[in-house]
N, C-alpha and C. Protein backbone atom coordinates (compact mmCIF):
# COMPACT_ATOMS: atom_id res chain seq x y z
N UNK A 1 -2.66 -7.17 -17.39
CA UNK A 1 -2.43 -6.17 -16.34
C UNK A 1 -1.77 -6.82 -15.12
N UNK A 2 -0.44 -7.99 -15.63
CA UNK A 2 0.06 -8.25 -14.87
C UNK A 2 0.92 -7.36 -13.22
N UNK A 3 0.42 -7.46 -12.08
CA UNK A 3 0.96 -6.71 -10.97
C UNK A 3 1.77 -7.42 -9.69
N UNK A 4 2.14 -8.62 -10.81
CA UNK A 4 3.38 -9.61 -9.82
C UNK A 4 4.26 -8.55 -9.35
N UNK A 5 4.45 -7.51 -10.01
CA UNK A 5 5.93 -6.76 -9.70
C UNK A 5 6.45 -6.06 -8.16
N UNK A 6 4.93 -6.16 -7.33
CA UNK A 6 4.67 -5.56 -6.68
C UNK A 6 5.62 -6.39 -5.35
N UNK A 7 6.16 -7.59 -5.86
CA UNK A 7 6.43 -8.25 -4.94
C UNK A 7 8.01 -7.86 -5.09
N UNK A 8 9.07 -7.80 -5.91
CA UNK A 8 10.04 -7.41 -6.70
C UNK A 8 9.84 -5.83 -5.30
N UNK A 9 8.55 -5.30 -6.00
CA UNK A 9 8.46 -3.87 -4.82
C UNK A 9 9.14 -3.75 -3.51
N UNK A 10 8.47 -4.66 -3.10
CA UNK A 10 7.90 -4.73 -1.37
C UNK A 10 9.59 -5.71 -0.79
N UNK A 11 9.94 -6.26 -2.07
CA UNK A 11 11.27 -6.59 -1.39
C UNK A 11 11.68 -7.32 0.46
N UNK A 12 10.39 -8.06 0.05
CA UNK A 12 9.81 -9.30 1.32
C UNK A 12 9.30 -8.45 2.95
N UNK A 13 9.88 -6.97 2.72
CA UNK A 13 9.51 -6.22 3.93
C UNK A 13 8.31 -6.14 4.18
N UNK A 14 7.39 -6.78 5.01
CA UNK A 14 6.13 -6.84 5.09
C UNK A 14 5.21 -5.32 5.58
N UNK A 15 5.69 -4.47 5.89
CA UNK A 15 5.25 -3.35 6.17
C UNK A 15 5.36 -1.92 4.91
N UNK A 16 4.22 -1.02 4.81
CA UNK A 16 4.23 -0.15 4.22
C UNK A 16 3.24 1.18 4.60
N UNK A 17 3.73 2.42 4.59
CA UNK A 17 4.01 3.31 5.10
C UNK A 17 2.55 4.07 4.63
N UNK A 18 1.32 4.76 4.95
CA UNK A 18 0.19 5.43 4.39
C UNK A 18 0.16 6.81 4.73
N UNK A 19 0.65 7.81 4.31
CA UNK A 19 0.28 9.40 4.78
C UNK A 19 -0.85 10.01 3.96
N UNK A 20 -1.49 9.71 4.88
CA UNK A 20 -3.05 10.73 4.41
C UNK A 20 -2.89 12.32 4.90
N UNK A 21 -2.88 13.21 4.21
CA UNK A 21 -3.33 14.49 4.18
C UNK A 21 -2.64 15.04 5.30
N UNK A 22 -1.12 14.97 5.51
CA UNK A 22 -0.25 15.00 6.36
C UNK A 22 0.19 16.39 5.95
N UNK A 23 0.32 16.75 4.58
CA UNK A 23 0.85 18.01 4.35
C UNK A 23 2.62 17.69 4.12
N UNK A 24 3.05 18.91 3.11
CA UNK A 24 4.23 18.75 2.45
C UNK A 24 5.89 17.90 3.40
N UNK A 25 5.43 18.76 5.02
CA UNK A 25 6.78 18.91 5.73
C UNK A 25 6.32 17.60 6.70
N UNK A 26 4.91 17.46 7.18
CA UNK A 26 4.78 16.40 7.94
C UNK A 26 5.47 15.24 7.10
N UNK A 27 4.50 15.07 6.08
CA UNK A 27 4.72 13.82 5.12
C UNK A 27 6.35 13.57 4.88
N UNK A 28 7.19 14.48 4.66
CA UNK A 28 8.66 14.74 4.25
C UNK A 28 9.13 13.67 5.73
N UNK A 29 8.88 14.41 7.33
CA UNK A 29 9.56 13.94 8.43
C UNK A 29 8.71 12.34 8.68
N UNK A 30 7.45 11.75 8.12
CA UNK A 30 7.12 11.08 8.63
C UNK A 30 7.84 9.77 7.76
N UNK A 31 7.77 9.91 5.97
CA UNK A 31 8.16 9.03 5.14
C UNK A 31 10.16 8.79 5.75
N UNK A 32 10.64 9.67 6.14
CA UNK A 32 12.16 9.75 6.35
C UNK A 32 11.91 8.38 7.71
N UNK A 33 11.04 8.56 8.66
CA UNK A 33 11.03 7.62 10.06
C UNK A 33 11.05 6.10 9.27
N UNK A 34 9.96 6.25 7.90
CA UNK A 34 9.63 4.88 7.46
C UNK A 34 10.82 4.22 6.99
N UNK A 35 11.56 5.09 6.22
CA UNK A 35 12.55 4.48 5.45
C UNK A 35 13.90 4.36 6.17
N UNK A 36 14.43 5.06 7.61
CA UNK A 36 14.98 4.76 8.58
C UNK A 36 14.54 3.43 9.04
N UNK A 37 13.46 3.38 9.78
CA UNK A 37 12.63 2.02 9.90
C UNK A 37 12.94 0.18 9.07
N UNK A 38 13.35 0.71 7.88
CA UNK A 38 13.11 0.01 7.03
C UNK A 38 11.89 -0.49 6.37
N UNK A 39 10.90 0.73 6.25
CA UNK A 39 9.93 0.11 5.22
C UNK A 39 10.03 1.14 4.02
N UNK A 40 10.05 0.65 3.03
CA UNK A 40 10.60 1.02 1.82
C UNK A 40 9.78 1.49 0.75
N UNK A 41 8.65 0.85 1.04
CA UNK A 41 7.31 1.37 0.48
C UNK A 41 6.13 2.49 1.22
N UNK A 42 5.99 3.55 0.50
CA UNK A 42 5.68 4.55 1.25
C UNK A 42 4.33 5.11 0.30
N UNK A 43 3.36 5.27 0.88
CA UNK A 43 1.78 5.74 -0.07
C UNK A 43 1.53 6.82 0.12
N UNK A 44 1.00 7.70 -0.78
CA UNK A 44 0.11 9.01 -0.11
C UNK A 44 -0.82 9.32 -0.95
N UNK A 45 -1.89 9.51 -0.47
CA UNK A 45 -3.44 9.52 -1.06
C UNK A 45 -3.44 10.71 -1.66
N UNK A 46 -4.11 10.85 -2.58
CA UNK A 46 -4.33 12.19 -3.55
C UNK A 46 -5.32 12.65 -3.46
N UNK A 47 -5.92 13.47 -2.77
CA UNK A 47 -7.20 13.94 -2.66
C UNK A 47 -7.50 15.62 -2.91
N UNK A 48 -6.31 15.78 -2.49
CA UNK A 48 -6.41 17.87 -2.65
C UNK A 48 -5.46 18.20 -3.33
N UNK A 49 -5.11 19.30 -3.66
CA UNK A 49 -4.11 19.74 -4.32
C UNK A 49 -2.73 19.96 -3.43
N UNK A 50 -3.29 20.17 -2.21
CA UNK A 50 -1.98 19.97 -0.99
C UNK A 50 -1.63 18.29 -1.23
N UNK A 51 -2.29 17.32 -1.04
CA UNK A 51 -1.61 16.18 -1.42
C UNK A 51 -0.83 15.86 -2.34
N UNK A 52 -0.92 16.31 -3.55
CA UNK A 52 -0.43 16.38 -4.59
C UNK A 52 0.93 16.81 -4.42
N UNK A 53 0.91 17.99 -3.56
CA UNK A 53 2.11 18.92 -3.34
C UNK A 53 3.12 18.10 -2.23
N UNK A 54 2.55 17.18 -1.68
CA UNK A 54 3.19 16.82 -0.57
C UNK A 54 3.67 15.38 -1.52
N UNK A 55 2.86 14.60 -2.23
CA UNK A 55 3.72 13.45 -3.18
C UNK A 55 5.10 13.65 -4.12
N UNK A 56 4.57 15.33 -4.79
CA UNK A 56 5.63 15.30 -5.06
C UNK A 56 7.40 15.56 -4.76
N UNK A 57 7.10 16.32 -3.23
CA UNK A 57 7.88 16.59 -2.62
C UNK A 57 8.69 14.84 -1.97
N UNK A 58 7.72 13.93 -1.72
CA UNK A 58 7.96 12.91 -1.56
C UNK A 58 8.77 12.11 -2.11
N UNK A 59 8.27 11.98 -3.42
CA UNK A 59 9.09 11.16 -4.14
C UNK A 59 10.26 11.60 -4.92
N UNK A 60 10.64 13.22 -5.05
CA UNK A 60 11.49 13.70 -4.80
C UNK A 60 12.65 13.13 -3.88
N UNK A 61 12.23 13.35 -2.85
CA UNK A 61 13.21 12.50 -1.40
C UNK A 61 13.74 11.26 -1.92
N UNK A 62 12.38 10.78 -2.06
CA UNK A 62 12.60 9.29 -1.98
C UNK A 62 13.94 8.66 -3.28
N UNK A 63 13.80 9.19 -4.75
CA UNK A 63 14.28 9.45 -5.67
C UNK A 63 15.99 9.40 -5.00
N UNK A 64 16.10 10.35 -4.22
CA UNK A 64 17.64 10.31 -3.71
C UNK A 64 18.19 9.71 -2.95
N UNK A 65 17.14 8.54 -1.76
CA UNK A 65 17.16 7.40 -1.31
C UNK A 65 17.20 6.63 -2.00
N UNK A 66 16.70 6.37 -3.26
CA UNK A 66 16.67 4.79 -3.58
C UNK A 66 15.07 4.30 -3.47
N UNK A 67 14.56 4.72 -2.97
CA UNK A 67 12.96 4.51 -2.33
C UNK A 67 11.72 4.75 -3.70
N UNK A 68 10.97 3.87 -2.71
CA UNK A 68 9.53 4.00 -3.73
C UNK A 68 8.22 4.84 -2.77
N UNK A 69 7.82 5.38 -4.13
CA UNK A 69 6.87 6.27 -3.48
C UNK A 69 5.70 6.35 -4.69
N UNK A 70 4.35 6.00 -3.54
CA UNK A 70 3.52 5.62 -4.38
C UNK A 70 1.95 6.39 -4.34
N UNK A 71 1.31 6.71 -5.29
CA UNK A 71 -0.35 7.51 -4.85
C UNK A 71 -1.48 6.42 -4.61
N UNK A 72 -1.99 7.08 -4.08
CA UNK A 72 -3.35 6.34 -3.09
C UNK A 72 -4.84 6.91 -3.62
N UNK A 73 -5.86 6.41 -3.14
CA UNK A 73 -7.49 6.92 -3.40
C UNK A 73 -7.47 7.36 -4.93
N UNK A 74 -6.32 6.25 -5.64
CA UNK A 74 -6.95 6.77 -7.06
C UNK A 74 -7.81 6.53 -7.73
N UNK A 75 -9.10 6.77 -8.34
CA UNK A 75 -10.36 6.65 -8.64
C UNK A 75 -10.84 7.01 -9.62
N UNK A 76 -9.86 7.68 -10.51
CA UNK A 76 -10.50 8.30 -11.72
C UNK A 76 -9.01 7.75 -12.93
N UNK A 77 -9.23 8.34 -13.91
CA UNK A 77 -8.08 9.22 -15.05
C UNK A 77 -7.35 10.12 -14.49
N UNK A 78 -7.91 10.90 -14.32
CA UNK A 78 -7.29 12.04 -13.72
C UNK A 78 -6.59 12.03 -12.77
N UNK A 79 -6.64 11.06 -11.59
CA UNK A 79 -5.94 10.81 -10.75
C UNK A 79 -4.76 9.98 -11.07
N UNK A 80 -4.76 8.79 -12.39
CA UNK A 80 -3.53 8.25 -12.83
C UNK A 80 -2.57 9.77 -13.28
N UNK A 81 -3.31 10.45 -14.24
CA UNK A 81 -2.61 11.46 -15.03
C UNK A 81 -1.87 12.24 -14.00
N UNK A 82 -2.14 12.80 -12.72
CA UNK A 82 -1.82 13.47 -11.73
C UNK A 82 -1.03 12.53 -10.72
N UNK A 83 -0.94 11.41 -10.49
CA UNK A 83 0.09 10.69 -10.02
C UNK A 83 1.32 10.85 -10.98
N UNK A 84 0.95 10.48 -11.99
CA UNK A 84 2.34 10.48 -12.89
C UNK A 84 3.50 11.22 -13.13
N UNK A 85 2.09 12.18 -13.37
CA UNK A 85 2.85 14.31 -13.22
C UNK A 85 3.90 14.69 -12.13
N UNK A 86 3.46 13.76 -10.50
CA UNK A 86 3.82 13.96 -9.47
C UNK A 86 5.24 13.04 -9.13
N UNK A 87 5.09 12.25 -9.95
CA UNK A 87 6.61 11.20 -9.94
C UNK A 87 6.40 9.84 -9.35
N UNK A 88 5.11 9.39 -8.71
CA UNK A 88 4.37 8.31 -8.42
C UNK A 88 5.19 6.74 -9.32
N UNK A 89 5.28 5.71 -8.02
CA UNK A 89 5.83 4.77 -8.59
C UNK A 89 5.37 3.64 -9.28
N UNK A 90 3.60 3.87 -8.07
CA UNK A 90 2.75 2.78 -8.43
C UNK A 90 1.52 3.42 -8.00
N UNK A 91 0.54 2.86 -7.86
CA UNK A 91 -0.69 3.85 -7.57
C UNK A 91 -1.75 2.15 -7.33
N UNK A 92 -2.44 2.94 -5.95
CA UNK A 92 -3.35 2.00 -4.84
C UNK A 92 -4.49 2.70 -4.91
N UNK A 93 -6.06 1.78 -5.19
CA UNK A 93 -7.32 2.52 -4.92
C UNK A 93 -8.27 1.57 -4.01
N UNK A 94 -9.08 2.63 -3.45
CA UNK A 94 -9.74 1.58 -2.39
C UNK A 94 -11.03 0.98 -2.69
N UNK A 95 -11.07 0.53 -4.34
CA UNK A 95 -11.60 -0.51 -4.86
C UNK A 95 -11.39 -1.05 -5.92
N UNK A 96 -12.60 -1.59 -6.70
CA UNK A 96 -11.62 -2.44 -8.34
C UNK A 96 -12.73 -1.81 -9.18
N UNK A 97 -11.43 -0.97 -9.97
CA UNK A 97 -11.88 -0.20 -10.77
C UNK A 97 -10.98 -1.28 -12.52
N UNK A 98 -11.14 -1.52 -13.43
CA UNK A 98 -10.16 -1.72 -14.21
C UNK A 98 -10.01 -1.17 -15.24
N UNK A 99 -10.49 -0.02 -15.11
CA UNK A 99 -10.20 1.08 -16.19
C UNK A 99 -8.98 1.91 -15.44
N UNK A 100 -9.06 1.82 -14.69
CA UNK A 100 -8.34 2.97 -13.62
C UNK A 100 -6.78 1.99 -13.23
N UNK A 101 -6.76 1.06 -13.56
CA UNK A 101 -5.98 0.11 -13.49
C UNK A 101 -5.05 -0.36 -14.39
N UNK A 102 -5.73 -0.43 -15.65
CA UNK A 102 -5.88 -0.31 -16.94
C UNK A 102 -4.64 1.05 -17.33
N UNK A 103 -5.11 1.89 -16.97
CA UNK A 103 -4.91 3.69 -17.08
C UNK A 103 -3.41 3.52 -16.52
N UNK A 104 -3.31 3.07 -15.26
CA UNK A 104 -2.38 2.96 -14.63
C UNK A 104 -0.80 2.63 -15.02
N UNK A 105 -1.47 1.10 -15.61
CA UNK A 105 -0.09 0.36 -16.44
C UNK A 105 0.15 1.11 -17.39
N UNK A 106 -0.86 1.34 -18.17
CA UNK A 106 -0.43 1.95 -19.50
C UNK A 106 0.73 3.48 -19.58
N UNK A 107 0.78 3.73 -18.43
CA UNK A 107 1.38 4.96 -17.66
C UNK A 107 2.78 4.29 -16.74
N UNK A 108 2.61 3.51 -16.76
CA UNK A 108 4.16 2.68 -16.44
C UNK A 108 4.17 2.53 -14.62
N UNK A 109 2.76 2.65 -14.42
CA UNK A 109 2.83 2.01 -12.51
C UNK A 109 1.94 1.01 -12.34
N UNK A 110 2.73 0.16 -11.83
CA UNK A 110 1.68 -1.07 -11.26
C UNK A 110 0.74 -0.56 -10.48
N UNK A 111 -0.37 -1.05 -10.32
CA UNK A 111 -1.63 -0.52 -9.85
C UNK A 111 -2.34 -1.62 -8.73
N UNK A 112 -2.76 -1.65 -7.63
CA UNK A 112 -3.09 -2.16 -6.79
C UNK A 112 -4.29 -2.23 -6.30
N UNK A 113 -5.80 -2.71 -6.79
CA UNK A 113 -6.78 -2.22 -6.63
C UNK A 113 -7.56 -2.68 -5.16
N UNK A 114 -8.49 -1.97 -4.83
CA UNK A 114 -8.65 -2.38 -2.96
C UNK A 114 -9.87 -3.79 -3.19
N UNK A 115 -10.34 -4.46 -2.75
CA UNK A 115 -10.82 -5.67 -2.73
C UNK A 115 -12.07 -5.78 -1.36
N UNK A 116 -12.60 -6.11 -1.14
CA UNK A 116 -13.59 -6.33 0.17
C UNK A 116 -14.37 -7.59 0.49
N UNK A 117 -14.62 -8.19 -1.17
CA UNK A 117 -15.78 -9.51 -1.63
C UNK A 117 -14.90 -10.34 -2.24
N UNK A 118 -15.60 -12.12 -2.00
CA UNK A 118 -15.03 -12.47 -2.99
C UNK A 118 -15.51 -12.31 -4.33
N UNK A 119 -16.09 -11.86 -4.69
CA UNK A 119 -16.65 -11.46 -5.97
C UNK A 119 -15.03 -10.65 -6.86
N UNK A 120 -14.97 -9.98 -5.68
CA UNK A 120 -13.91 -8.53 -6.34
C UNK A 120 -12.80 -9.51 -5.98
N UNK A 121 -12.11 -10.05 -5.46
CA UNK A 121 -11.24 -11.07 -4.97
C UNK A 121 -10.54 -11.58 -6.82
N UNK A 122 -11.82 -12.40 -6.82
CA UNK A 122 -11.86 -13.60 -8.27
C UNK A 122 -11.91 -12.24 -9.47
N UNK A 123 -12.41 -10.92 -9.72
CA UNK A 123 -12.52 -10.42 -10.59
C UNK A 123 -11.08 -9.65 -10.74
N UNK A 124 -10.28 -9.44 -9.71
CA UNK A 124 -9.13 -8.95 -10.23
C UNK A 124 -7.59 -10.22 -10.32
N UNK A 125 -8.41 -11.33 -9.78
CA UNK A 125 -7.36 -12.58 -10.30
C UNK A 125 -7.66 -12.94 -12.11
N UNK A 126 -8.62 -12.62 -12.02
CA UNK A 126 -8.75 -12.78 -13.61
C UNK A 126 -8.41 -12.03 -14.60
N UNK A 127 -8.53 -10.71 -14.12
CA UNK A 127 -7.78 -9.47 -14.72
C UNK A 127 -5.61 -9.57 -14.56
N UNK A 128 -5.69 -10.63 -13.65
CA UNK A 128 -4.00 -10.68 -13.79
C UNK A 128 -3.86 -10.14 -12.43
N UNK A 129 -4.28 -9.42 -11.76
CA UNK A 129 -3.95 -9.13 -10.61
C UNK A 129 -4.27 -9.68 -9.30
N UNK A 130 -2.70 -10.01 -8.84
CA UNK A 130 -2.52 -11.06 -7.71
C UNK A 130 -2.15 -10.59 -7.00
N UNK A 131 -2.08 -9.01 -6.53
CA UNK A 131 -1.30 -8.08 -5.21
C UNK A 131 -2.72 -6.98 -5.22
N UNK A 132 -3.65 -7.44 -4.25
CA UNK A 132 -4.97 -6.77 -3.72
C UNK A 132 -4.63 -6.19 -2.48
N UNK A 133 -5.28 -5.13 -2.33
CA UNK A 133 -5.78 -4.10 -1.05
C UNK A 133 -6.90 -4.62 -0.56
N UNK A 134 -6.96 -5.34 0.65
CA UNK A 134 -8.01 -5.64 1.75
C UNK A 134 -8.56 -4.41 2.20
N UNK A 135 -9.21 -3.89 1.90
CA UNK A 135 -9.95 -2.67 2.67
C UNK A 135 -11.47 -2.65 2.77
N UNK A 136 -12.58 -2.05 3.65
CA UNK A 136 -11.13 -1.95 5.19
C UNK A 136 -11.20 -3.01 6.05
N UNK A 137 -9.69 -3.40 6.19
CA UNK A 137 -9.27 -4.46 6.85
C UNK A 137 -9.62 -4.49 8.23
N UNK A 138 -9.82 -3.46 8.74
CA UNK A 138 -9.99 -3.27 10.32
C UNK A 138 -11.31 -4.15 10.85
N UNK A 139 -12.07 -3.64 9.82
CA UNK A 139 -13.65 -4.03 9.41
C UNK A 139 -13.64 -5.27 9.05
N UNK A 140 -12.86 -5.38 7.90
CA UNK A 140 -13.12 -7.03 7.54
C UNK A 140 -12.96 -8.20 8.75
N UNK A 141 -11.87 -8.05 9.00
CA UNK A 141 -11.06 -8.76 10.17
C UNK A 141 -10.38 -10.07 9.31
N UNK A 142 -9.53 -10.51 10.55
CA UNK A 142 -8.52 -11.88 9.90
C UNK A 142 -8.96 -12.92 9.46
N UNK A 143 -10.11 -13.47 10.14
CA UNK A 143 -11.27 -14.76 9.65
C UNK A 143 -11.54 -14.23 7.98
N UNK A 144 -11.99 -12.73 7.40
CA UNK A 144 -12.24 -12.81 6.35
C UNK A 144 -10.65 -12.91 5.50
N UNK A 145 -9.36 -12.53 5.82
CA UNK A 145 -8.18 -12.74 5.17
C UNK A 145 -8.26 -14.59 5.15
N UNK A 146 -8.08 -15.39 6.29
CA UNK A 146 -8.20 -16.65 6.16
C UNK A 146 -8.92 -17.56 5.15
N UNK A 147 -10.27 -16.70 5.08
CA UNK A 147 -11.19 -17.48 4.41
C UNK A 147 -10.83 -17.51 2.64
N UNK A 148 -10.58 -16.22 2.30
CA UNK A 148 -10.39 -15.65 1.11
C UNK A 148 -8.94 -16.67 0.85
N UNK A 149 -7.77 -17.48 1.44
CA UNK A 149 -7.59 -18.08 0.88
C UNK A 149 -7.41 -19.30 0.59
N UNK A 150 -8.19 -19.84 0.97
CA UNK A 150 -9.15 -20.92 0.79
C UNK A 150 -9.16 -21.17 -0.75
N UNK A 151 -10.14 -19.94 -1.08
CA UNK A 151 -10.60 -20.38 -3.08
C UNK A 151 -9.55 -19.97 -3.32
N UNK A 152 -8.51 -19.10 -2.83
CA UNK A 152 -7.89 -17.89 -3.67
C UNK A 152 -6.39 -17.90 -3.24
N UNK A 153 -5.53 -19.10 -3.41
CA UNK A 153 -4.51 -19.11 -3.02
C UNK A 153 -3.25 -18.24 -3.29
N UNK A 154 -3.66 -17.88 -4.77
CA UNK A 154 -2.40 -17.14 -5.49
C UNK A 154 -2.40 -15.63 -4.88
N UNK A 155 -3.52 -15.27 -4.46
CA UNK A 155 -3.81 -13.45 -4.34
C UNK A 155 -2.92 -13.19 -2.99
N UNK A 156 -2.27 -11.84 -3.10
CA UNK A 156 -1.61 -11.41 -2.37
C UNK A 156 -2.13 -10.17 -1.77
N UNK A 157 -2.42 -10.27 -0.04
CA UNK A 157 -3.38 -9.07 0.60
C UNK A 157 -2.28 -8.08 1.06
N UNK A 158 -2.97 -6.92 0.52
CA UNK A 158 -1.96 -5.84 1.67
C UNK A 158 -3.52 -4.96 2.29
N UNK A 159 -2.90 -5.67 3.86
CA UNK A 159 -3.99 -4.98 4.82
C UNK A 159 -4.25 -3.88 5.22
N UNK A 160 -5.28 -2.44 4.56
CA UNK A 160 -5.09 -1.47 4.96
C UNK A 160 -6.33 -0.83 5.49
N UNK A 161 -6.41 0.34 6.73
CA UNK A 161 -7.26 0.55 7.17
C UNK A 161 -7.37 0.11 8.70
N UNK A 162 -6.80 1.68 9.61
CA UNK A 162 -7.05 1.12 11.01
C UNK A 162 -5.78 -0.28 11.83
N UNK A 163 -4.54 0.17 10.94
CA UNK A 163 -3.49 -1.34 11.18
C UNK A 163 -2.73 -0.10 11.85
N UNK A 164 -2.40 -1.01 12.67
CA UNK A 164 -1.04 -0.36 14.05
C UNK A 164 -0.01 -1.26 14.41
N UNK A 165 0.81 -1.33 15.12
CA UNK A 165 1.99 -2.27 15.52
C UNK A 165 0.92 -3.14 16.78
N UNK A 166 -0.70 -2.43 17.47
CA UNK A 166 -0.71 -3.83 18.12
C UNK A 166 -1.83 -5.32 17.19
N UNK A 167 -2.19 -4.89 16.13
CA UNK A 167 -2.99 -6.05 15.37
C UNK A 167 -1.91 -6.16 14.02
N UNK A 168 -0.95 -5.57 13.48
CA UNK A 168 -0.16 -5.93 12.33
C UNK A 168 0.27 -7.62 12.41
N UNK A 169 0.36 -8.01 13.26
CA UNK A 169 0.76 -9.11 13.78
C UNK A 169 0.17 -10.38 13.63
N UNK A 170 -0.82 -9.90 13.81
CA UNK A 170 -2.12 -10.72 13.49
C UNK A 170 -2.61 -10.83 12.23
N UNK A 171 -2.98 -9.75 11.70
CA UNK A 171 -2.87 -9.78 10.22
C UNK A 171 -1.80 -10.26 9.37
N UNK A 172 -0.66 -10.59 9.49
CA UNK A 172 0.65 -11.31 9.28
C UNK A 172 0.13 -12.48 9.30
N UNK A 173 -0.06 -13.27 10.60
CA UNK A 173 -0.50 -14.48 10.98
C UNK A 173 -1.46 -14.81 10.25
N UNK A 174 -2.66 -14.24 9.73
CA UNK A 174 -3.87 -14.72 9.30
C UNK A 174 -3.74 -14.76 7.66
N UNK A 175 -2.56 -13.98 6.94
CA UNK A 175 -2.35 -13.99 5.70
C UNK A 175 -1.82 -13.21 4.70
N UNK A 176 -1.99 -12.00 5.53
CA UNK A 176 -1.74 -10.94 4.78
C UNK A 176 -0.14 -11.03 4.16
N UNK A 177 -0.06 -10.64 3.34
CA UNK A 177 1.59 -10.60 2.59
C UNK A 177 2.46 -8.85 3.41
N UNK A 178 1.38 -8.22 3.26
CA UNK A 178 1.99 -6.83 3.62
C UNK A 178 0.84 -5.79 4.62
N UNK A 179 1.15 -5.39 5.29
CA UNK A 179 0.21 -4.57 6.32
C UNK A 179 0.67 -3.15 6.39
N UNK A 180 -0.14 -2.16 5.78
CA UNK A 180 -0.04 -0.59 6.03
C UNK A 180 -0.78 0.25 6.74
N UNK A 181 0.56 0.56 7.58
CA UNK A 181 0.62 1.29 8.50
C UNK A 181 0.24 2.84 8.59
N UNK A 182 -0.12 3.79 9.18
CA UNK A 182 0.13 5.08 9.09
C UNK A 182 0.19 5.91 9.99
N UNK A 183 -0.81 6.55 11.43
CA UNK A 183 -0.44 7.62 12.36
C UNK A 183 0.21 6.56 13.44
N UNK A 184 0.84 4.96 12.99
CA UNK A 184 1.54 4.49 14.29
C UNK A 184 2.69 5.30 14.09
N UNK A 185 3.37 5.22 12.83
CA UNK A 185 4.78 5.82 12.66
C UNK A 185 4.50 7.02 13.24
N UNK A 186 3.86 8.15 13.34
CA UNK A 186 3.92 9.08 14.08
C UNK A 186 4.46 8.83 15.77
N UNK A 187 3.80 7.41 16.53
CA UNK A 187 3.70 7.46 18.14
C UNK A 187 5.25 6.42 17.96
N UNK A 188 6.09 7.20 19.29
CA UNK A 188 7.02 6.48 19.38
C UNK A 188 6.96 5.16 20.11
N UNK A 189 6.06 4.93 20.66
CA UNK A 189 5.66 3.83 21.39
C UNK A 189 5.39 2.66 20.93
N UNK A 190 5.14 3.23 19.35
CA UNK A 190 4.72 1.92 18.36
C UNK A 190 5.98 1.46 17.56
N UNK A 191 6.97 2.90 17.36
CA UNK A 191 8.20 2.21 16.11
C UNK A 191 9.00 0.79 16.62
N UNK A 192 9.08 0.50 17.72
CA UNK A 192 9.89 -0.33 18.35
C UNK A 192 8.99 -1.50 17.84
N UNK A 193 8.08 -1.64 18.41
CA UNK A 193 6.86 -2.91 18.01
C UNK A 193 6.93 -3.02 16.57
N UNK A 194 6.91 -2.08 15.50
CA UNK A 194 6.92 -2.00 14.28
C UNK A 194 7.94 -2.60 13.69
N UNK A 195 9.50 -1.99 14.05
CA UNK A 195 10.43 -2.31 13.92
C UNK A 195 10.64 -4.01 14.27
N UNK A 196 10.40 -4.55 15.35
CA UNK A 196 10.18 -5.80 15.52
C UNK A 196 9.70 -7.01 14.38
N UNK A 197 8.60 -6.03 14.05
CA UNK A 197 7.59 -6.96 12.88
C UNK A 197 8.85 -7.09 11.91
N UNK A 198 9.33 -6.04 11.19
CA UNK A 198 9.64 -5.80 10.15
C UNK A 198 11.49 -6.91 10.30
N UNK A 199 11.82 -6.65 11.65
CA UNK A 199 13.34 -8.08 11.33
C UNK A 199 12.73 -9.54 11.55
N UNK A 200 11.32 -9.82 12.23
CA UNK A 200 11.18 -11.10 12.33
C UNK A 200 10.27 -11.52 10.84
N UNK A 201 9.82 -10.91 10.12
CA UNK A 201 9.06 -11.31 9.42
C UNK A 201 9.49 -10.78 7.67
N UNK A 202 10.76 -10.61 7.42
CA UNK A 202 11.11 -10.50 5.90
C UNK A 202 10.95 -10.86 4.82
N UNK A 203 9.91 -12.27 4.96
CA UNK A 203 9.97 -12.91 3.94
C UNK A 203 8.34 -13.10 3.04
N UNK A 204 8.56 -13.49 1.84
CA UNK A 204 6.61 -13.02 1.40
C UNK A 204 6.17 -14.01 1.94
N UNK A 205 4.94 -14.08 2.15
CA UNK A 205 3.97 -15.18 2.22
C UNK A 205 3.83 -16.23 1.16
């Protein structure tokens, strides 16, 4: 259940884009700011049937950009089967599931499972997967990104949960490979700071 690819993904841009429950037209104007922006990777959580409606409208878009567009809070079968349906590129959950992971590949999207312990750290390096979701990162903080790689050099964090243009930075610094973003792209106060991250820092960890 190799998920190196994710790096091939992310195309060294360290930032990626999270619309939670934004709805069809928000999600449409907010993913367009990201990919103006230059972040290229864009998530949206599946939780209602309006989400659903708003991914697929998404990756629609994205489809005629060139862009990737990916489902979030996936947690079940059903949620691989319904990403797929929806045009989903890759699919992120906010823990380690490896059935659901499992489900994923076999369905042709790399799968990204969320991480918190090192327990879960070492259990999805062994499963092949070296591109983990820190969640929640806000909570964890950077001392726990630091520490984690220590034992765990190969694993690749994408920091999500509570990240804005003023701690992305930090989380950069402390390890993270990729940091996702979400109601900053909404405040214009933040795209500039954002934008910043994203020309000084292009390259993976």
């Amino acid at each position: 259940m190799d998920n190196s690819g994710f790096e091939e993904l992310f195309g060294g841009a360290r930032l990626m884009a999270i619309l939670r429950g934004m709805g069809v037209e928000r999600s449409l104007a907010v993913s367009t700011t990201a990919w103006d922006l230059g972040i290229d990777m864009v998530e949206l959580p599946i939780q209602t049937p309006e989400d659903l409606e708003a991914l697929r409208a998404v990756a629609a878009a994205a489809r005629e950009r060139g862009k990737i567009v990916g489902a979030g809070t996936v947690v079940s079968l059903e949620h691989v089967a319904q990403a797929t349906a929806a045009g989903a590129s890759f699919t992120v959950s906010p823990g380690l599931d490896l059935e659901v992971v499992r489900a994923s590949h076999e369905a042709g999207m790399p799968s990204m499972p969320g991480v918190a312990t090192a327990s879960e750290v070492q259990l999805a390096l062994k499963a092949g997967l070296t591109w983990v979701k820190a969640f929640p990162a806000s909570v964890l903080g950077t001392p726990w990104l630091t520490a984690m790689h220590g034992p765990f050099p190969q694993a690749r964090f994408v920091t999500t949960g509570g990240m804005n243009a003023a701690n992305a930075g930090d989380y950069l610094k402390a390890g993270a490979s990729v940091v996702a973003v979400g109601t900053a792209l909404e405040d214009p106060a933040q795209l500039p700071l954002l934008a910043a991250l994203l020309d000084g820092s292009r390259s993976p960890s």
